[in-house]
PDB file of N, CA and C in Angstrom:
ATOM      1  N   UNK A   1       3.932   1.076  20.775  1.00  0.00           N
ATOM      2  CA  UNK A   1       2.803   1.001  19.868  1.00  0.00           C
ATOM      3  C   UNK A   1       1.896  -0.147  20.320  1.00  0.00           C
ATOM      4  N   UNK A   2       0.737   0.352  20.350  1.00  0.00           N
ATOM      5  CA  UNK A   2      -0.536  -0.655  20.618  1.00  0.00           C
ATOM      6  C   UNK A   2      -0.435  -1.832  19.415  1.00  0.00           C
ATOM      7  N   UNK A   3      -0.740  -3.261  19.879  1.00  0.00           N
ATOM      8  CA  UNK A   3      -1.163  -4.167  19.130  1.00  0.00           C
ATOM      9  C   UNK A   3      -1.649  -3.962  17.915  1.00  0.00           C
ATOM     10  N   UNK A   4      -2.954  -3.303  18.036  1.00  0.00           N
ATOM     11  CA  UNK A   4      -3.805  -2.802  17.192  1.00  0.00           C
ATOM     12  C   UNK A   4      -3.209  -1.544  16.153  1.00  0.00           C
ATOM     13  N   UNK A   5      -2.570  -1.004  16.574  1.00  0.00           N
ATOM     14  CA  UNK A   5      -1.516   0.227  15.829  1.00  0.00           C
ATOM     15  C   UNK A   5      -0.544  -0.841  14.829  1.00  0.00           C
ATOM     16  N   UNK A   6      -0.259  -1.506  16.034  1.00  0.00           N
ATOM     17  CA  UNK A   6       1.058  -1.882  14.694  1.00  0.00           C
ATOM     18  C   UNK A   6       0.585  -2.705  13.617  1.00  0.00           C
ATOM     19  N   UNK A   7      -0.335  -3.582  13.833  1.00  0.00           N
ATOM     20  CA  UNK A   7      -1.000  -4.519  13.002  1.00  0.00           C
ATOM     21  C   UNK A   7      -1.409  -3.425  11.740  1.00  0.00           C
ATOM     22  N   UNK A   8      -2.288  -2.448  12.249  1.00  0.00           N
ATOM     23  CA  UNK A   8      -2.566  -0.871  10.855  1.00  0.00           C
ATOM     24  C   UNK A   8      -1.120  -0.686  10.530  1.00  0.00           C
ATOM     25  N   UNK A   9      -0.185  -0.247  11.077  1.00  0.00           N
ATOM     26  CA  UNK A   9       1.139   0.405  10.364  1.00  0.00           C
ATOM     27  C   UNK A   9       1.511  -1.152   9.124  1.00  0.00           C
ATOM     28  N   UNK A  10       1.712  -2.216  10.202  1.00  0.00           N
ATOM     29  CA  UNK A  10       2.077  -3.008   9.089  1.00  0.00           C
ATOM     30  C   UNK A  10       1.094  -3.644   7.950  1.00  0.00           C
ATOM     31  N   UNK A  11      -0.092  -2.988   8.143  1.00  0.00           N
ATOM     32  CA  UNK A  11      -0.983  -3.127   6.601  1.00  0.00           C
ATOM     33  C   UNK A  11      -0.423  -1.473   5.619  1.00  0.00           C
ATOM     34  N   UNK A  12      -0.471  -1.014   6.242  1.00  0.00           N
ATOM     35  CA  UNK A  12       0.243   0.706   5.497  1.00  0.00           C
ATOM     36  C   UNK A  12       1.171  -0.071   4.700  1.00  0.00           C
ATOM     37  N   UNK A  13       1.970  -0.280   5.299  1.00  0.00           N
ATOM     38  CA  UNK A  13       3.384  -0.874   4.954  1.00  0.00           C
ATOM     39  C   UNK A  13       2.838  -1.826   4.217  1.00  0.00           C
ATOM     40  N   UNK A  14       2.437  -2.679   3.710  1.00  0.00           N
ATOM     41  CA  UNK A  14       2.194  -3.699   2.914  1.00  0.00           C
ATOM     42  C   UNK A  14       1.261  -2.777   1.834  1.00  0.00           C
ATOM     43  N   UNK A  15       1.103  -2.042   1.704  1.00  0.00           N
ATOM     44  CA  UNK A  15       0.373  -1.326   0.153  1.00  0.00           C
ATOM     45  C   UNK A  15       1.420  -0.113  -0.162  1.00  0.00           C
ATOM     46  N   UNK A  16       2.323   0.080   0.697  1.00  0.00           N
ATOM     47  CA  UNK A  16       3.235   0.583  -0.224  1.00  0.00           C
ATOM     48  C   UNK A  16       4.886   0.293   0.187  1.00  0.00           C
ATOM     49  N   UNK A  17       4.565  -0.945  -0.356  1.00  0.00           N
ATOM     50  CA  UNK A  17       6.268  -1.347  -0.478  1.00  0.00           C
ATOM     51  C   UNK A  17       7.298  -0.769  -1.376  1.00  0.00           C
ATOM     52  N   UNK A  18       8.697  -0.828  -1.425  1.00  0.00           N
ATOM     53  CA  UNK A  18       9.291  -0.429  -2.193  1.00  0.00           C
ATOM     54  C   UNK A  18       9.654  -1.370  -3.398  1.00  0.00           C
ATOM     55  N   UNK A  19      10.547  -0.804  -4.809  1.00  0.00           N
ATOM     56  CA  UNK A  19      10.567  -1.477  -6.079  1.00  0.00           C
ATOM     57  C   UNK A  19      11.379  -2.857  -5.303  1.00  0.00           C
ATOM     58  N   UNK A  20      12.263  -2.437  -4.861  1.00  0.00           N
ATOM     59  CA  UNK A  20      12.541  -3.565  -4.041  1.00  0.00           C
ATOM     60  C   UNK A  20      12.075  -4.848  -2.856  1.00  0.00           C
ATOM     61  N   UNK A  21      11.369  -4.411  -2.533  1.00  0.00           N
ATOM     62  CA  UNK A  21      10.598  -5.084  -1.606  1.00  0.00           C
ATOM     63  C   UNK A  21       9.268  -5.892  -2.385  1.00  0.00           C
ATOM     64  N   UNK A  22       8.694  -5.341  -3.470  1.00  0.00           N
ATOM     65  CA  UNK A  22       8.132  -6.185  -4.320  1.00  0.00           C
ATOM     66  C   UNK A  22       8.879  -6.985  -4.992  1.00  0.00           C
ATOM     67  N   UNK A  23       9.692  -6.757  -5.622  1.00  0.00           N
ATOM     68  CA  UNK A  23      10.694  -7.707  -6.053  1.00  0.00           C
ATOM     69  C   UNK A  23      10.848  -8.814  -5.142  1.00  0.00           C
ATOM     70  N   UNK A  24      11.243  -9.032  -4.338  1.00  0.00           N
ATOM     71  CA  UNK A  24      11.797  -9.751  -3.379  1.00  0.00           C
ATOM     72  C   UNK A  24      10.496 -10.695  -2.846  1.00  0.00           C
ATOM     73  N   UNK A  25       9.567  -9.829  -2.703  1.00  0.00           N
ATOM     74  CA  UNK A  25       8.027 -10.455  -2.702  1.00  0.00           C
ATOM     75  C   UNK A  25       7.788 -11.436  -3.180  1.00  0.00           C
ATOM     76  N   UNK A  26       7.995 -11.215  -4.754  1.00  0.00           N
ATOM     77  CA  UNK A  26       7.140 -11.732  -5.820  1.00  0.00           C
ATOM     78  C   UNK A  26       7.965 -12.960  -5.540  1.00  0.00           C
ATOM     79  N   UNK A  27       9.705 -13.322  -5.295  1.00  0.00           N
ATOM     80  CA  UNK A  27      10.355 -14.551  -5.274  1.00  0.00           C
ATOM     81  C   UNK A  27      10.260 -15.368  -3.969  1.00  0.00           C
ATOM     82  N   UNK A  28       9.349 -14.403  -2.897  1.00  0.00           N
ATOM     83  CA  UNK A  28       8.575 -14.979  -1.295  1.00  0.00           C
ATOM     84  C   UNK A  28       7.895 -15.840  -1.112  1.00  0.00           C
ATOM     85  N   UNK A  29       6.543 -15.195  -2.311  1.00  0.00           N
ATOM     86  CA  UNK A  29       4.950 -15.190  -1.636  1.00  0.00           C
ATOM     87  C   UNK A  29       4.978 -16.497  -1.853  1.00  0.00           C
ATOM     88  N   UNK A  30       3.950 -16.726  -1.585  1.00  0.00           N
ATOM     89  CA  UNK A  30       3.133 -18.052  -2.125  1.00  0.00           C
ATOM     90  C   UNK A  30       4.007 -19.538  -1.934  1.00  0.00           C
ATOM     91  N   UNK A  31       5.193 -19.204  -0.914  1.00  0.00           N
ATOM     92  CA  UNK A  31       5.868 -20.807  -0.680  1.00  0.00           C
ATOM     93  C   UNK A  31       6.595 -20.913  -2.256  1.00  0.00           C
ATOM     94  N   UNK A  32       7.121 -19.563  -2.757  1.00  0.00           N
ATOM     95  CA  UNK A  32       7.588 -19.931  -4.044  1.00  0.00           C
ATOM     96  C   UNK A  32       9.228 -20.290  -4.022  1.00  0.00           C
ATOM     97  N   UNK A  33       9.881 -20.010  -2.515  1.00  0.00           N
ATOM     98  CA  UNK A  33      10.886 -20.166  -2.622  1.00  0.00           C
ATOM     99  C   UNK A  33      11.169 -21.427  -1.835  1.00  0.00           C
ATOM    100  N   UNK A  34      11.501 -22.741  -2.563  1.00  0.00           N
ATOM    101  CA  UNK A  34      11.566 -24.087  -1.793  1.00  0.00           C
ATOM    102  C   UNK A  34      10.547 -24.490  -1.001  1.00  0.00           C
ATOM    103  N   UNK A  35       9.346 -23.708  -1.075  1.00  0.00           N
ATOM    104  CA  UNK A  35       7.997 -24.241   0.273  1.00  0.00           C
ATOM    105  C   UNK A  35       8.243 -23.530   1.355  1.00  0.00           C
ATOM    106  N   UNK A  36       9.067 -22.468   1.512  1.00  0.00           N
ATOM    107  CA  UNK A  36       9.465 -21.851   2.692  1.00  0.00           C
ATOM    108  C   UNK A  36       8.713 -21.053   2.895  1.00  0.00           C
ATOM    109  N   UNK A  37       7.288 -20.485   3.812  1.00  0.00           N
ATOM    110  CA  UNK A  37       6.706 -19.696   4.132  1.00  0.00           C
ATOM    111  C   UNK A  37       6.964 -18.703   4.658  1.00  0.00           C
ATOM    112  N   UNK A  38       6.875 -17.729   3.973  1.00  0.00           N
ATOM    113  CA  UNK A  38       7.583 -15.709   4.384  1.00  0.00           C
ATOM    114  C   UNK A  38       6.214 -14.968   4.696  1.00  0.00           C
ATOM    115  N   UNK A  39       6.016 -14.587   5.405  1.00  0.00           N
ATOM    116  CA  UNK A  39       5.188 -13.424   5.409  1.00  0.00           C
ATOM    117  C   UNK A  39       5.706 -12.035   5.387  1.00  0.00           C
ATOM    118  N   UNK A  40       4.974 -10.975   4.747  1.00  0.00           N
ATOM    119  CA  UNK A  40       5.546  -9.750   4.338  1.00  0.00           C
ATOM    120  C   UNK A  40       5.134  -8.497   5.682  1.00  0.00           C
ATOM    121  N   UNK A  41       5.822  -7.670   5.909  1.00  0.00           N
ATOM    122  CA  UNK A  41       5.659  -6.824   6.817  1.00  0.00           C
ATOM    123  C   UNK A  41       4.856  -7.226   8.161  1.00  0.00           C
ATOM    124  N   UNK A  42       5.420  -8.214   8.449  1.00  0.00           N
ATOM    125  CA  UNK A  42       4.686  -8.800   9.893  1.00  0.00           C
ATOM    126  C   UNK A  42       5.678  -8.193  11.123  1.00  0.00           C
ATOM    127  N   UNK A  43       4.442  -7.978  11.930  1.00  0.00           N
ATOM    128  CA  UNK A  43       4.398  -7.815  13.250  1.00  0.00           C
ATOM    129  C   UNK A  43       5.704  -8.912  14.484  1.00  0.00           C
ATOM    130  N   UNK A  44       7.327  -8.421  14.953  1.00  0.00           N
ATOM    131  CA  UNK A  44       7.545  -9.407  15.615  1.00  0.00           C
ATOM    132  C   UNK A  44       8.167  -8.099  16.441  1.00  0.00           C
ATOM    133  N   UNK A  45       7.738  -8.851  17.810  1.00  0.00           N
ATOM    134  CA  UNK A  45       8.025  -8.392  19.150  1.00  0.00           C
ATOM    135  C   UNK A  45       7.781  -6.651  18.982  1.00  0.00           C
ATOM    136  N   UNK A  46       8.958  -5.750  19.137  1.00  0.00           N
ATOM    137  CA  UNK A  46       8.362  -4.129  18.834  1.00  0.00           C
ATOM    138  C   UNK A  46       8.079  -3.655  17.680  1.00  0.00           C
ATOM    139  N   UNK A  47       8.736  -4.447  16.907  1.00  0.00           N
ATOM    140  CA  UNK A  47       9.127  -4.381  15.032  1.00  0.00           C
ATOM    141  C   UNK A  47       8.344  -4.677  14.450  1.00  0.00           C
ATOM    142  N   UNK A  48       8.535  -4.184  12.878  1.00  0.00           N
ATOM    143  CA  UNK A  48       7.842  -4.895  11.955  1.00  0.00           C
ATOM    144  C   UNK A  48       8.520  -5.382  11.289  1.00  0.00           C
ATOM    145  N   UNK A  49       8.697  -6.322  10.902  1.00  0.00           N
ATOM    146  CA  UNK A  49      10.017  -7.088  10.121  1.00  0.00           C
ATOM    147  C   UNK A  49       9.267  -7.220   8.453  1.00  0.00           C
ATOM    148  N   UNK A  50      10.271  -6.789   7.692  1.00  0.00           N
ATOM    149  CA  UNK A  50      10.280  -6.491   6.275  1.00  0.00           C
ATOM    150  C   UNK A  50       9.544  -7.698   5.971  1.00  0.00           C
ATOM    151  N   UNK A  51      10.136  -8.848   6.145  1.00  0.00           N
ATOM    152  CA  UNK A  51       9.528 -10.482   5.511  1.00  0.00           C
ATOM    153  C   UNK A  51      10.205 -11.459   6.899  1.00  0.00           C
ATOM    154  N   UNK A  52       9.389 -12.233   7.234  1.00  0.00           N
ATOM    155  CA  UNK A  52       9.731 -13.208   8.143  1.00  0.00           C
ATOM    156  C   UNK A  52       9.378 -14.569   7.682  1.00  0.00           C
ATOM    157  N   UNK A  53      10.167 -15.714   8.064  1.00  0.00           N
ATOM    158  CA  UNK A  53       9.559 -16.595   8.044  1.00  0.00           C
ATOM    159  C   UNK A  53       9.862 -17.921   9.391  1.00  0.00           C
ATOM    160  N   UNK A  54       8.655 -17.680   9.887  1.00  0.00           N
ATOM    161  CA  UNK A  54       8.479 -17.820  11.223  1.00  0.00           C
ATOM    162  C   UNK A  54       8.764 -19.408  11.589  1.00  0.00           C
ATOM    163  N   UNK A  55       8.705 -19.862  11.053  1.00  0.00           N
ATOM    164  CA  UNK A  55       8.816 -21.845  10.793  1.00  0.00           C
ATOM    165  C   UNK A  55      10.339 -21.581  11.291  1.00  0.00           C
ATOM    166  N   UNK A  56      11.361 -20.771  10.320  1.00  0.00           N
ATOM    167  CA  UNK A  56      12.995 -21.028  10.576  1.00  0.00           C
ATOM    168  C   UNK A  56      13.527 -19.975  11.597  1.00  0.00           C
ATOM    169  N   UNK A  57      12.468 -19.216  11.740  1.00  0.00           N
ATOM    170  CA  UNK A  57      12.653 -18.056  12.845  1.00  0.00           C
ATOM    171  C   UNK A  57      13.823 -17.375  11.879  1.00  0.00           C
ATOM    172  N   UNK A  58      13.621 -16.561  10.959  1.00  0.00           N
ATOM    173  CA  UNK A  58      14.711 -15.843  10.001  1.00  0.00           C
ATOM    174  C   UNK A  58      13.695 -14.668   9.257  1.00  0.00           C
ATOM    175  N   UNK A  59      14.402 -13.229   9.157  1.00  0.00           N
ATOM    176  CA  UNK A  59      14.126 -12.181   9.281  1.00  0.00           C
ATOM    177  C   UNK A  59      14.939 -11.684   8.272  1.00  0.00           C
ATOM    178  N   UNK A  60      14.097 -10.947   6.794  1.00  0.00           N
ATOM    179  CA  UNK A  60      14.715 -10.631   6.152  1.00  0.00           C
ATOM    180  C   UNK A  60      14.658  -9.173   5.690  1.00  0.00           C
ATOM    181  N   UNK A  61      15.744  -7.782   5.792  1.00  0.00           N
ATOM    182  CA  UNK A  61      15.188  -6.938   5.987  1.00  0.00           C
ATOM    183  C   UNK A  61      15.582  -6.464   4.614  1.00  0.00           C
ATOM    184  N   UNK A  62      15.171  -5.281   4.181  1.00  0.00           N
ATOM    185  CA  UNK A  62      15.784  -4.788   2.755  1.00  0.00           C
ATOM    186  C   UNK A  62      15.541  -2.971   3.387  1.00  0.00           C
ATOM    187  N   UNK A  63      17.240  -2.488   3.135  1.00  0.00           N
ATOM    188  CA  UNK A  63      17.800  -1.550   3.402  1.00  0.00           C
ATOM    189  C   UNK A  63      18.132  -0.355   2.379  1.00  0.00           C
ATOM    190  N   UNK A  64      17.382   0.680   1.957  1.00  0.00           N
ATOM    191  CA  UNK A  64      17.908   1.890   1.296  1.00  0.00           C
ATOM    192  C   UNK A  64      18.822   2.817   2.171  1.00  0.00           C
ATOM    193  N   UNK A  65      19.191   3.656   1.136  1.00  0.00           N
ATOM    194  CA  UNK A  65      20.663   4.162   1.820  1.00  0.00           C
ATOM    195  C   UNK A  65      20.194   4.976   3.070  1.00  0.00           C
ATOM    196  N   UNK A  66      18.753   5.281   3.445  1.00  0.00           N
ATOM    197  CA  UNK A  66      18.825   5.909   5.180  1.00  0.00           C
ATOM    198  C   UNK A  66      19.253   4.754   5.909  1.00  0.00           C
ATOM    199  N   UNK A  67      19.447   4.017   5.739  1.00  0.00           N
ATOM    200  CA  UNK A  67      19.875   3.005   6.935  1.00  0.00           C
ATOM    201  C   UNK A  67      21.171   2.756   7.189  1.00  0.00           C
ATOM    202  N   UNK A  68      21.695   3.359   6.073  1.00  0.00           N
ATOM    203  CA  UNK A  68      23.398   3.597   6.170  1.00  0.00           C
ATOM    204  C   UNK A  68      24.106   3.815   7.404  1.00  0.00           C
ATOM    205  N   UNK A  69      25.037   3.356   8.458  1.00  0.00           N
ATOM    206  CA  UNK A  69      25.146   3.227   9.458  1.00  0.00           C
ATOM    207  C   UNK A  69      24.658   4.018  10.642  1.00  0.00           C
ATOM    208  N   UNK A  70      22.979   3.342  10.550  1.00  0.00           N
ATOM    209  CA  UNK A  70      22.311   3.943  11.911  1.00  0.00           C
ATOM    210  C   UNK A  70      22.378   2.783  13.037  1.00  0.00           C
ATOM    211  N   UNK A  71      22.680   2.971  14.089  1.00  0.00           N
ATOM    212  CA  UNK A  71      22.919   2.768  15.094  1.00  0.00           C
ATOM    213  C   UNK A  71      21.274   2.255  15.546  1.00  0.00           C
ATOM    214  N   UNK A  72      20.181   2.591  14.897  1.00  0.00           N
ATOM    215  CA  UNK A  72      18.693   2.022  15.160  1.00  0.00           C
ATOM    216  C   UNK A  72      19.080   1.292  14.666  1.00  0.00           C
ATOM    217  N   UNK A  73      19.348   0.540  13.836  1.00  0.00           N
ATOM    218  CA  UNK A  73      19.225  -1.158  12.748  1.00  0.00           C
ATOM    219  C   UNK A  73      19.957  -1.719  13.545  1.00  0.00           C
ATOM    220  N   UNK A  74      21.342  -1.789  14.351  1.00  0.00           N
ATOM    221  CA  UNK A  74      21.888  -2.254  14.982  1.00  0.00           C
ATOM    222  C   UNK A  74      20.814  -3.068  16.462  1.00  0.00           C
ATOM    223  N   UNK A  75      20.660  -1.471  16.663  1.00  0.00           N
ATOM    224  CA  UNK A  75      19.452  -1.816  18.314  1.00  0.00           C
ATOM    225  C   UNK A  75      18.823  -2.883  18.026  1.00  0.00           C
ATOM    226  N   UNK A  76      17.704  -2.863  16.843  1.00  0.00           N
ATOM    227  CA  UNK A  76      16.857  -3.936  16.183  1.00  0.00           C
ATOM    228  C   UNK A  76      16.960  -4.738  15.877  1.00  0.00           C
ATOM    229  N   UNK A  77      18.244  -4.914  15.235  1.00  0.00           N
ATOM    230  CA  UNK A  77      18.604  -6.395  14.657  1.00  0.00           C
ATOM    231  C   UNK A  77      18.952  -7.454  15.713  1.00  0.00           C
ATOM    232  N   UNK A  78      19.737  -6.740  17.216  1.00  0.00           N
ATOM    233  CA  UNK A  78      19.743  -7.261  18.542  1.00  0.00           C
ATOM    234  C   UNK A  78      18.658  -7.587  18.945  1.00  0.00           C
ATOM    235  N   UNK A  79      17.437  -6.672  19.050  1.00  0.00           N
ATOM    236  CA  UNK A  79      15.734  -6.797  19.867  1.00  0.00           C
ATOM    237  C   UNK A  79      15.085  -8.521  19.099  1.00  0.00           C
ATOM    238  N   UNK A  80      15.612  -8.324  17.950  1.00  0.00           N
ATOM    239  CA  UNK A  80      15.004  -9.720  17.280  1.00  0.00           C
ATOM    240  C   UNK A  80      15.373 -10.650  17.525  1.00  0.00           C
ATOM    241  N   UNK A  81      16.650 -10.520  17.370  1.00  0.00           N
ATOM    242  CA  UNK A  81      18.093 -11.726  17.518  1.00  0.00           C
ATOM    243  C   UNK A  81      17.406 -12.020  19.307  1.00  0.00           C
ATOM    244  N   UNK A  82      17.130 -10.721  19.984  1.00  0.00           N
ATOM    245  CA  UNK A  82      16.617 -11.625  21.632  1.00  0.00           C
ATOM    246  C   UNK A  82      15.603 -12.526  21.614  1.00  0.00           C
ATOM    247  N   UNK A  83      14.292 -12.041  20.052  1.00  0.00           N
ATOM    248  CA  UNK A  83      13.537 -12.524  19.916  1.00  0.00           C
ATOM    249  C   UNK A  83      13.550 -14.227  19.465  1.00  0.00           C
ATOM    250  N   UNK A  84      14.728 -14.410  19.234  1.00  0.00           N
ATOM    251  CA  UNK A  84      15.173 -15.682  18.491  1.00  0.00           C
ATOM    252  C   UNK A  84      15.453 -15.450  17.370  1.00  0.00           C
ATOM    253  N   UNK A  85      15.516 -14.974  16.799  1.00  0.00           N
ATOM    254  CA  UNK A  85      15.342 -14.892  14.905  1.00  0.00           C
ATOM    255  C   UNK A  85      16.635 -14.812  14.696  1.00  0.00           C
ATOM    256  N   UNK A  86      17.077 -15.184  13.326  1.00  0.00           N
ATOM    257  CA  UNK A  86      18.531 -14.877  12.587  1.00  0.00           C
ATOM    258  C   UNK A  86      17.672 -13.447  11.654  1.00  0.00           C
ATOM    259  N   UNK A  87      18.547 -12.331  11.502  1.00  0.00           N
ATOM    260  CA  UNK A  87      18.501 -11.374  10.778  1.00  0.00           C
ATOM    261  C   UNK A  87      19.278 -11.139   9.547  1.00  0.00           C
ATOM    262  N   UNK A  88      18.891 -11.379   8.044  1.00  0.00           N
ATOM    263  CA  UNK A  88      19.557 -10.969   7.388  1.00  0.00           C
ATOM    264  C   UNK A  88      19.667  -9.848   6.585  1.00  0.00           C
ATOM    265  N   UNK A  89      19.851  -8.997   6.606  1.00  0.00           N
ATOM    266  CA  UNK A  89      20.167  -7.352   5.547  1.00  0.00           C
ATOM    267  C   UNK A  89      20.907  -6.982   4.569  1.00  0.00           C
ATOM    268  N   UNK A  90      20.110  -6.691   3.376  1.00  0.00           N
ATOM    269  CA  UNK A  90      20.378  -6.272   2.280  1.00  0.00           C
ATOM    270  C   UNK A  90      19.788  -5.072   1.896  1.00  0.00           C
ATOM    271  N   UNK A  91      21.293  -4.721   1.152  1.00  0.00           N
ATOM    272  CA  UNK A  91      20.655  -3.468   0.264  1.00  0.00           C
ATOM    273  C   UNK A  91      19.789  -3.049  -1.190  1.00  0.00           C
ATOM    274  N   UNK A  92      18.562  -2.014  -0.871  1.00  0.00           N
ATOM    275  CA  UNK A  92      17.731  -2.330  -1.914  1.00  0.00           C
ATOM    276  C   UNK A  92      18.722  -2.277  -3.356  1.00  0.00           C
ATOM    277  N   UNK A  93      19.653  -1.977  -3.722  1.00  0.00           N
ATOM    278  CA  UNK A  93      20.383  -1.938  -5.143  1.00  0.00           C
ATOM    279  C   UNK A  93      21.036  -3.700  -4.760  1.00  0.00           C
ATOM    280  N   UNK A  94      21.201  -4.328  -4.155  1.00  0.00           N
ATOM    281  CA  UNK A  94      21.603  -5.572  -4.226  1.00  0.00           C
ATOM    282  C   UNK A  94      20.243  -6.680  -4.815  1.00  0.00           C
ATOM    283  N   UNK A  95      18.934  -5.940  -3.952  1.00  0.00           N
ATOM    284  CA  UNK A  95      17.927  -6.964  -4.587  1.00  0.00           C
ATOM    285  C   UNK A  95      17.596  -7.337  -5.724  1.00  0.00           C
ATOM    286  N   UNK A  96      17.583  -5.413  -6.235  1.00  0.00           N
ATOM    287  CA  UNK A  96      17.072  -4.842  -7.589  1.00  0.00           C
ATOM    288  C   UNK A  96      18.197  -5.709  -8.985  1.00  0.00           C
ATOM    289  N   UNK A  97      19.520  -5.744  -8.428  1.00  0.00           N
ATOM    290  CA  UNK A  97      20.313  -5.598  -9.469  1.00  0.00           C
ATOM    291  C   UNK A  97      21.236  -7.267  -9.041  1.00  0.00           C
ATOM    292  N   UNK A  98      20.909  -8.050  -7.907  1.00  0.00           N
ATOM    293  CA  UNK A  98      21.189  -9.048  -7.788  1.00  0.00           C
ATOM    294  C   UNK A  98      20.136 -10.056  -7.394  1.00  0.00           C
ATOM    295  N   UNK A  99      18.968 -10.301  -7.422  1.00  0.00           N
ATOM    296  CA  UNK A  99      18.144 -11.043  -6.837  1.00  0.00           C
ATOM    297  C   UNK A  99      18.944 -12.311  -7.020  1.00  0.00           C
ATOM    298  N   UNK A 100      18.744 -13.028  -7.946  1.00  0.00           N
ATOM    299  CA  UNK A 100      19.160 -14.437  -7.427  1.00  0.00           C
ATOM    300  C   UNK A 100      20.460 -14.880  -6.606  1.00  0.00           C
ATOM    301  N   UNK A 101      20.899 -13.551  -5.909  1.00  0.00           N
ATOM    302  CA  UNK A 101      22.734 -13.713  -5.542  1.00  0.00           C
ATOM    303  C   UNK A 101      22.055 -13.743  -3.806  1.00  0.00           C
ATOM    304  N   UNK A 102      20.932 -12.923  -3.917  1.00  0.00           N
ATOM    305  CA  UNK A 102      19.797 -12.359  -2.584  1.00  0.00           C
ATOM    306  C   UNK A 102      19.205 -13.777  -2.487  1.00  0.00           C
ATOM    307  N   UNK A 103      18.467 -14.674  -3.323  1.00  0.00           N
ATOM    308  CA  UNK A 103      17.773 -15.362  -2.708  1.00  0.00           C
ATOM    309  C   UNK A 103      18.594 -16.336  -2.202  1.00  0.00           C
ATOM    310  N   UNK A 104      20.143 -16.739  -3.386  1.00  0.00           N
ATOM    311  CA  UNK A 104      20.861 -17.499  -2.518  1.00  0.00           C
ATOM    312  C   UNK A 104      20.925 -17.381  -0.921  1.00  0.00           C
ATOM    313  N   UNK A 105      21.293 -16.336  -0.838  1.00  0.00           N
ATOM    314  CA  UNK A 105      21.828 -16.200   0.756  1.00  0.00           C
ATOM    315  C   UNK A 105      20.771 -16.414   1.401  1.00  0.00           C
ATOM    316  N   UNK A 106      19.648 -16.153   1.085  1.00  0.00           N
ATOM    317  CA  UNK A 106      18.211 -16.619   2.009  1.00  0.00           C
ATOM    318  C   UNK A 106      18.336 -18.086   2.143  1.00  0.00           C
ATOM    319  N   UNK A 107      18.314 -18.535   0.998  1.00  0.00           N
ATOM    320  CA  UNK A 107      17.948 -20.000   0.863  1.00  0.00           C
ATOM    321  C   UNK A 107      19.168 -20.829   1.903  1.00  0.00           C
ATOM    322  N   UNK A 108      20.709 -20.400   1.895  1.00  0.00           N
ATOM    323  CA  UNK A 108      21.833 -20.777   2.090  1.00  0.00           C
ATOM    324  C   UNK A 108      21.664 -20.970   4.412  1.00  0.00           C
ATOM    325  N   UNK A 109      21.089 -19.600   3.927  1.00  0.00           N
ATOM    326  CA  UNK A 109      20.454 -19.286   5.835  1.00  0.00           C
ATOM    327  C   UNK A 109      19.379 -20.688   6.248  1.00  0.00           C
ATOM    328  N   UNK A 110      18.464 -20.302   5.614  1.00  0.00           N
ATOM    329  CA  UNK A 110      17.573 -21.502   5.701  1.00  0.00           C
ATOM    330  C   UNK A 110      17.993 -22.986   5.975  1.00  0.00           C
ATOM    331  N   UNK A 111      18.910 -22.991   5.147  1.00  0.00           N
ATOM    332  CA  UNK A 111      19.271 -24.502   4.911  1.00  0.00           C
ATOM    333  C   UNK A 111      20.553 -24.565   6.653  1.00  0.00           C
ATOM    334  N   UNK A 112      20.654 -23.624   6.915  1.00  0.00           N
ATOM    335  CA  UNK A 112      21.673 -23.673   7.736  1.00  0.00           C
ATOM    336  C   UNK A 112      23.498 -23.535   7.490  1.00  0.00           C
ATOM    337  N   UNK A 113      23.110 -23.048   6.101  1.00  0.00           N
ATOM    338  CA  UNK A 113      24.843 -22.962   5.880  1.00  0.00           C
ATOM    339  C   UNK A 113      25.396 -21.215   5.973  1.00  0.00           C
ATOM    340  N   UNK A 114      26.614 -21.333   6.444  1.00  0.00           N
ATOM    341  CA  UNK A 114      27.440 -19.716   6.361  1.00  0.00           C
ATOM    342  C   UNK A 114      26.959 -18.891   5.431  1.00  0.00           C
ATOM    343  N   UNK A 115      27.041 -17.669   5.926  1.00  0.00           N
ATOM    344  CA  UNK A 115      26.747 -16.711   4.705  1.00  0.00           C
ATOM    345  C   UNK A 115      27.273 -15.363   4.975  1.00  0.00           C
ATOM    346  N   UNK A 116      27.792 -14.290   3.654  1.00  0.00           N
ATOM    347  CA  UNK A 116      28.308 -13.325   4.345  1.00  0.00           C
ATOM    348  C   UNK A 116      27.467 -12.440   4.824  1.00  0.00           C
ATOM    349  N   UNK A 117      27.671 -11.061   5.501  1.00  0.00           N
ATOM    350  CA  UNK A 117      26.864 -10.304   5.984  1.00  0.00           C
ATOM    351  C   UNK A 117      26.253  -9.520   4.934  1.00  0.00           C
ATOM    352  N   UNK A 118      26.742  -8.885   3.701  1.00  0.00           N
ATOM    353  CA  UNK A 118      25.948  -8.368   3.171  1.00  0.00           C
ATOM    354  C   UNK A 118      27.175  -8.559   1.232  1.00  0.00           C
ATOM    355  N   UNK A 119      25.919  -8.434   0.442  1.00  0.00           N
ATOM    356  CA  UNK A 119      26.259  -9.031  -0.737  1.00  0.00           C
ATOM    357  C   UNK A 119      27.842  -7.942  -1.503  1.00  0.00           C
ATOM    358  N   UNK A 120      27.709  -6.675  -1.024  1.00  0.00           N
ATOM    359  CA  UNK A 120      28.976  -6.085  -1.778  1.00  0.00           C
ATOM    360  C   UNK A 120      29.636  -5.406  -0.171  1.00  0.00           C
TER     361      UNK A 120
END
């Protein structure tokens, strides 16, 4: 995908996020979580990464059940990880029905401490 393509896909993608992905937003935007700057559906390396925040090089993706063991999320989560980034993935019923258990583990990444791979 052209520069210019993906930059359009990831504005698409930013007017129609999922219930989850706004959610998760709303506890993002604006440096609301500790001053930590996220940007939403940005552009990194082939990808578009759900929310990034590029300062800690950390990548946060939010997963409905097509992503259920595809072998693409795997590829990707490697392509980034080459990119530098830590990748973390959650499922959209973990955001919806656990957010503050979700932002822990963001915040926990950030700060540099262990965390498990995914909340259930």
């Amino acid at each position: 995908m052209r520069p210019r393509q993906k930059r359009d896909f990831a504005r698409r993608l930013r007017r129609t996020m999922t219930d989850a992905e706004q959610r998760l937003w709303y506890h993002l935007r604006n440096r609301a979580l500790l001053g930590f700057k996220f940007r939403r559906q940005a552009p990194i390396g082939r990808y578009v990464a759900d929310f990034a925040c590029i300062e800690r090089c950390l990548i946060v993706e939010i997963d409905g059940g097509q992503h259920n063991g595809r072998l693409a999320d795997a590829a990707r989560t490697r392509a980034l990880q080459a990119e530098g980034y830590r990748v973390l993935r959650f499922w959209n019923n973990d955001v919806l029905l656990q957010t503050h258990a979700v932002l822990e583990q963001i915040l926990a990444t950030l700060h540099g401490r262990p965390r498990d791979d995914r909340l259930s």
